[in-house]
N, C-alpha and C. Protein backbone atom coordinates (compact mmCIF):
# COMPACT_ATOMS: atom_id res chain seq x y z
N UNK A 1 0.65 -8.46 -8.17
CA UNK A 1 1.84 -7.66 -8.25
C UNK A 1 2.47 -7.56 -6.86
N UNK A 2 3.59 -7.37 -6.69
CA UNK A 2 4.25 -6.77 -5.98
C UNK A 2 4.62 -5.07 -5.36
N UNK A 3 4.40 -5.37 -4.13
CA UNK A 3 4.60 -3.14 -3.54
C UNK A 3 5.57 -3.50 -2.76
N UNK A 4 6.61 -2.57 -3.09
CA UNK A 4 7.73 -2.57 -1.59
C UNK A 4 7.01 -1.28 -0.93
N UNK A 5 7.24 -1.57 0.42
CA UNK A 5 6.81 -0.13 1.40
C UNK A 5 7.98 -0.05 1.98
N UNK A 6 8.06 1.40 1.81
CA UNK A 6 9.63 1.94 3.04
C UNK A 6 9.02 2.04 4.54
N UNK A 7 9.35 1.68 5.53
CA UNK A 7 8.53 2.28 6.97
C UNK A 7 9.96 2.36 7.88
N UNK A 8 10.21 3.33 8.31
CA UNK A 8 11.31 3.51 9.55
C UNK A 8 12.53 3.05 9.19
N UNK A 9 12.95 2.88 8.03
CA UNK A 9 14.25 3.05 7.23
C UNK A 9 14.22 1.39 7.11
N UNK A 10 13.00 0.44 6.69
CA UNK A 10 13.37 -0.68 6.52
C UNK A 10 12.42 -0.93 5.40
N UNK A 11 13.02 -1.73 4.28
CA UNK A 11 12.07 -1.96 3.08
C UNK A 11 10.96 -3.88 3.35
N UNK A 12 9.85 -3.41 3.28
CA UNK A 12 8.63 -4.32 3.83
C UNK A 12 8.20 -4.78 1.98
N UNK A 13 8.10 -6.12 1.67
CA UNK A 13 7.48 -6.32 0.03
C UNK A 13 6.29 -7.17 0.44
N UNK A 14 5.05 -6.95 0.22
CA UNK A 14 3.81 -7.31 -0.02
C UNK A 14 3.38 -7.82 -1.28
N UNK A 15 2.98 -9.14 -1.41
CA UNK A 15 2.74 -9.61 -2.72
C UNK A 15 1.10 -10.28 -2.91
N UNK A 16 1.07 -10.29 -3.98
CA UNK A 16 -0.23 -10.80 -4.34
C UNK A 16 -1.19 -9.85 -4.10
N UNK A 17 -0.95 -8.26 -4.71
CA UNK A 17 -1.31 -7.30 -4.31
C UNK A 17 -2.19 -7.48 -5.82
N UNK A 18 -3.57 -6.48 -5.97
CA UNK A 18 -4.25 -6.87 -7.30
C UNK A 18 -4.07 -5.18 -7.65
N UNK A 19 -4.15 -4.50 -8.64
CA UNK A 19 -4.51 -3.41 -9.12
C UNK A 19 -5.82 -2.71 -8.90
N UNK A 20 -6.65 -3.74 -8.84
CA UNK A 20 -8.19 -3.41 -8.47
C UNK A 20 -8.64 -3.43 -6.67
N UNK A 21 -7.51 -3.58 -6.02
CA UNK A 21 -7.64 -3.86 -4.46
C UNK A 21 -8.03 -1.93 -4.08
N UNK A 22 -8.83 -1.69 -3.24
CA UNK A 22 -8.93 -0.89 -2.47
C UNK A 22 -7.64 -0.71 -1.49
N UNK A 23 -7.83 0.97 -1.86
CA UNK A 23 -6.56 1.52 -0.92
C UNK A 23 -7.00 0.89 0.70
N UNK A 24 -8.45 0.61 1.28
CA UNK A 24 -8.14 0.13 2.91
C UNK A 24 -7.82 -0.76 2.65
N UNK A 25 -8.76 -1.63 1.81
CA UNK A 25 -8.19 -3.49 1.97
C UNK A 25 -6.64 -3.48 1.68
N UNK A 26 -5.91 -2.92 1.30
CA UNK A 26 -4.34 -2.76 0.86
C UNK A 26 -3.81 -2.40 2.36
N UNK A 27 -4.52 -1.77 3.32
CA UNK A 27 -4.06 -1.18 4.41
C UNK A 27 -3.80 -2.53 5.45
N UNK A 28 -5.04 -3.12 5.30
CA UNK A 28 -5.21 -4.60 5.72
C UNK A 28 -3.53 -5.55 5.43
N UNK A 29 -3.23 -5.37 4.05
CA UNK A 29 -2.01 -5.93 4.18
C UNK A 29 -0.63 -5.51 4.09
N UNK A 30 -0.62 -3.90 4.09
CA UNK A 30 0.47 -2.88 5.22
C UNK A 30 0.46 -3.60 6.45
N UNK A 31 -0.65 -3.84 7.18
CA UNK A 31 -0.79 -4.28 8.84
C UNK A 31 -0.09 -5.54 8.79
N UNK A 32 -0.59 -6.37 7.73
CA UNK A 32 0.57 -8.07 7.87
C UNK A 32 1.70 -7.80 7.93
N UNK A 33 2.53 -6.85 7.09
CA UNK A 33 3.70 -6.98 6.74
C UNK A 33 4.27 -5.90 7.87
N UNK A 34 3.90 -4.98 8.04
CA UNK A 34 4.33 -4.14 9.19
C UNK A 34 4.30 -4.22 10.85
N UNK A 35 2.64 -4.55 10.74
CA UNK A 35 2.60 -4.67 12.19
C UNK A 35 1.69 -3.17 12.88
N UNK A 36 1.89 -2.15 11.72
CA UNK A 36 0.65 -0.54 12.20
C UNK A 36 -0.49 -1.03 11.76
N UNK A 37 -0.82 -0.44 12.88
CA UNK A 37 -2.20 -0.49 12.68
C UNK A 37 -3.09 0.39 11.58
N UNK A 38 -4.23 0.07 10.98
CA UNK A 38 -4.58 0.82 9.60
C UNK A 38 -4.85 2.62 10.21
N UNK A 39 -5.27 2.78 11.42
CA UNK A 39 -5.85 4.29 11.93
C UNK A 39 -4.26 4.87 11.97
N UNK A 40 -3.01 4.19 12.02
CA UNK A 40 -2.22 5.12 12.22
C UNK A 40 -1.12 5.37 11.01
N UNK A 41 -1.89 4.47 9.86
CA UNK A 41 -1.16 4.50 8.25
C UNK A 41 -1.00 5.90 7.69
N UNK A 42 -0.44 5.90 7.10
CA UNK A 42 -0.15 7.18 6.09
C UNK A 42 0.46 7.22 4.99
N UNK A 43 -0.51 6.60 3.83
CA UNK A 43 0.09 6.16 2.92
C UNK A 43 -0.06 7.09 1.63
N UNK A 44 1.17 7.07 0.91
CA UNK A 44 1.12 7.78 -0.35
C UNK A 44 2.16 6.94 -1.51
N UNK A 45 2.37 7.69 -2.76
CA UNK A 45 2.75 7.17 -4.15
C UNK A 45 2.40 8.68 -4.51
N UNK A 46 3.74 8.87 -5.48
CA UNK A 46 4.15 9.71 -6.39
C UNK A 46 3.68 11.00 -5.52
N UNK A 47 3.68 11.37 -4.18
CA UNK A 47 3.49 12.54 -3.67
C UNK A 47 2.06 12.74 -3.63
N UNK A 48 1.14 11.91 -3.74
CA UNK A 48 -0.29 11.72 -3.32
C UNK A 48 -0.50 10.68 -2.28
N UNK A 49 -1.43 11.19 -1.81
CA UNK A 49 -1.87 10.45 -0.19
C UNK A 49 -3.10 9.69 -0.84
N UNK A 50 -2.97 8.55 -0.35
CA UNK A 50 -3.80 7.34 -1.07
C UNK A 50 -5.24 7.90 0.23
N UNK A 51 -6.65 7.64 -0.39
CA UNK A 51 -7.58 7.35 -0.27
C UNK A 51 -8.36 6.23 -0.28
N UNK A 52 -8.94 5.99 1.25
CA UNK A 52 -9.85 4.64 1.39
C UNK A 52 -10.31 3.88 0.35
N UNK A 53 -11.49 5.19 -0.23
CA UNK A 53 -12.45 4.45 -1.36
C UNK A 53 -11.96 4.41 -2.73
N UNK A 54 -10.71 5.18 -3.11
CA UNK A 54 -9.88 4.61 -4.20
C UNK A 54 -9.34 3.47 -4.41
N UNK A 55 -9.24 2.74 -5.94
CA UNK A 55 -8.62 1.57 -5.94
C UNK A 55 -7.27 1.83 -6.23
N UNK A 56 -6.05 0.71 -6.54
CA UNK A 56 -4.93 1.20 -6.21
C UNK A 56 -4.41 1.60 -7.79
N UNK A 57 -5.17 1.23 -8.69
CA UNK A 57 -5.28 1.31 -10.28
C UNK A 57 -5.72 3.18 -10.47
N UNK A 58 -6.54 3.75 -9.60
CA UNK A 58 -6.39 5.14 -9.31
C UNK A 58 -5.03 6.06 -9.30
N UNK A 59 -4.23 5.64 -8.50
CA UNK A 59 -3.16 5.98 -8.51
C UNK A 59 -1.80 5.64 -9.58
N UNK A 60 -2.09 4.42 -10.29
CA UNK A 60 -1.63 4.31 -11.57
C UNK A 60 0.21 3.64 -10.94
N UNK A 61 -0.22 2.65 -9.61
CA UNK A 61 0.56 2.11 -9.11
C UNK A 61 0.73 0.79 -9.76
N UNK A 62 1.90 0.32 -9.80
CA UNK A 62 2.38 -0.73 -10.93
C UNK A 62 3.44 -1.82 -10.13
N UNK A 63 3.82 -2.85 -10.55
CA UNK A 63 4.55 -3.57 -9.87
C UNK A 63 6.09 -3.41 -10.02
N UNK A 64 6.73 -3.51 -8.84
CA UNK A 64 8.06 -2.81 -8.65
C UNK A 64 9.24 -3.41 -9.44
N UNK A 65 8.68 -5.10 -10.40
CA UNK A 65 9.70 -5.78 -10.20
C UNK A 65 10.02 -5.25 -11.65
């Protein structure tokens, strides 16, 4: 699937994202597409702050297209 991320008023799309990926390993590819580093991420969906050891199927995140 596909995630767009908003960061500093610019839209970033990450693909080949799986449902079953861990929120860090996902952080891993925030860092490709962004360039932050994972210690200074801060990531959320639907007004919840994503967790390490959650997968991204936890959050009931879906593809944007």
């Amino acid at each position: 699937m596909k995630v767009l991320l908003k960061f500093k008023g610019e839209d970033y799309e990450v693909n080949d994202i799986s449902k079953a990926m861990t929120v860090k390993k996902f952080r891993n590819e925030v860092k490709a597409a962004t360039g932050v580093d994972q210690k200074y991420q801060n990531l959320y969906f639907g007004g919840k702050v994503l967790h390490d050891d959650c997968d991204l199927c936890d959050y009931k995140i879906v593809s944007w297209q």
